[in-house]
Protein backbone atom coordinates (compact mmCIF):
# COMPACT_ATOMS: atom_id res chain seq x y z
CA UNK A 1 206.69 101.32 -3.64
CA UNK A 2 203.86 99.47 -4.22
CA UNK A 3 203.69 99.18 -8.43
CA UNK A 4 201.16 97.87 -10.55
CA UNK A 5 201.41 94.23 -12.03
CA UNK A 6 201.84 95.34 -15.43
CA UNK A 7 204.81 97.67 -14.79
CA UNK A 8 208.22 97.06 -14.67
CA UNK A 9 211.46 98.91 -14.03
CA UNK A 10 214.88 98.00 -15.67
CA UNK A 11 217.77 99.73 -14.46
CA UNK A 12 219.94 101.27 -17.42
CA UNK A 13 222.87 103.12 -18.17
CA UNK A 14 225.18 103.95 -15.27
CA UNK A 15 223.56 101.63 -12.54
CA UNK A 16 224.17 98.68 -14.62
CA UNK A 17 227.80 99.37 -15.06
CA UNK A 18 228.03 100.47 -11.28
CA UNK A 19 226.56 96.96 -10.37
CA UNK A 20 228.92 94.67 -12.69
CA UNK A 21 231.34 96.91 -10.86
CA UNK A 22 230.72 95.97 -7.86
CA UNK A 23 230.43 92.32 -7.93
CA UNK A 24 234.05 92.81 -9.49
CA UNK A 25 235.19 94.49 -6.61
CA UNK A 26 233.59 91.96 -4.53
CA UNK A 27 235.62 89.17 -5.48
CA UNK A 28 239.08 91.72 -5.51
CA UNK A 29 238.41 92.31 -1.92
CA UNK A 30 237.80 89.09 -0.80
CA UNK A 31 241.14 87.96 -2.31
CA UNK A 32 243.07 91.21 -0.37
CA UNK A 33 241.42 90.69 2.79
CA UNK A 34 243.11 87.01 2.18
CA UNK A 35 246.27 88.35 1.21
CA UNK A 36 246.41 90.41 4.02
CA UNK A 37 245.64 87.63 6.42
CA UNK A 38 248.46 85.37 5.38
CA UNK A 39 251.05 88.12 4.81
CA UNK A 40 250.10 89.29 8.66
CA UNK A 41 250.24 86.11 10.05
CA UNK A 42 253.69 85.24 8.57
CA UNK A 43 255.02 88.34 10.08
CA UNK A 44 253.42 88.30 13.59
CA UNK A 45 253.20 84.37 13.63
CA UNK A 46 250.21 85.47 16.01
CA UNK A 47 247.05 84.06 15.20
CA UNK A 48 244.68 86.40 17.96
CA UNK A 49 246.45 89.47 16.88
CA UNK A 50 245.40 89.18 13.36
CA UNK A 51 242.20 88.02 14.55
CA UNK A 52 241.37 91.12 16.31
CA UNK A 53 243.46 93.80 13.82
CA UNK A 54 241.69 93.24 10.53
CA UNK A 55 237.90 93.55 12.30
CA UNK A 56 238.98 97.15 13.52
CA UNK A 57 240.73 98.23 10.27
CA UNK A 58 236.85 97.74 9.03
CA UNK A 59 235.41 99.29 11.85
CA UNK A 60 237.42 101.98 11.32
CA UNK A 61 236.49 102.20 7.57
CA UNK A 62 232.57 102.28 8.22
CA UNK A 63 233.07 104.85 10.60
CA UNK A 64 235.46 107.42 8.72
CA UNK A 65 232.61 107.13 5.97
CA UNK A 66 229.95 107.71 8.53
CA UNK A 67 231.65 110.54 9.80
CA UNK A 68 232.41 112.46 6.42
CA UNK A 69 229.47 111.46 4.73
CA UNK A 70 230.52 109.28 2.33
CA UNK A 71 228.79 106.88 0.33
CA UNK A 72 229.85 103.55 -0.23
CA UNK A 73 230.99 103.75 -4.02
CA UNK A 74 234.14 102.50 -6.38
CA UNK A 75 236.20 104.91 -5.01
CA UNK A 76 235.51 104.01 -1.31
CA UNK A 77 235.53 100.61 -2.08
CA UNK A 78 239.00 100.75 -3.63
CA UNK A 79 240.24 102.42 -0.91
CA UNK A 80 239.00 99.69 1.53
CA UNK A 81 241.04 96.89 -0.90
């Protein structure tokens, strides 16, 4: 959208919260997908089969919301953690 140079848009209310959300969420599921790493590896003690397990856990994420048409949103996102 092409705007003029004297107008600007703020985002307010929900979408504010919804974005601190998400960078909160961000760091939380960086931390699992750690977790989940090391907890996998100690069990297997297989470095490939970890290696190719958590990339089609995610694949398997993207596509269930593709399929149901879900958006990506707090709930979702909690889910995937």
């Amino acid at each position: 959208m092409n705007l003029p140079a004297d107008v600007s848009v703020n985002y307010r209310g929900s979408i504010a919260a919804m974005h601190g959300s998400f960078s909160s969420m961000d760091f939380g599921l960086l931390i699992a997908v750690i977790l989940v790493y090391l907890i996998t590896v100690a069990q297997f003690r297989s470095f490939l089969m970890v290696m190719f397990a958590a990339p089609m856990g995610l694949i398997d994420v993207v596509w269930m919301l593709w399929i149901t048409d879900t958006t990506l949103n707090i709930e979702s996102f909690m889910g995937i953690i």
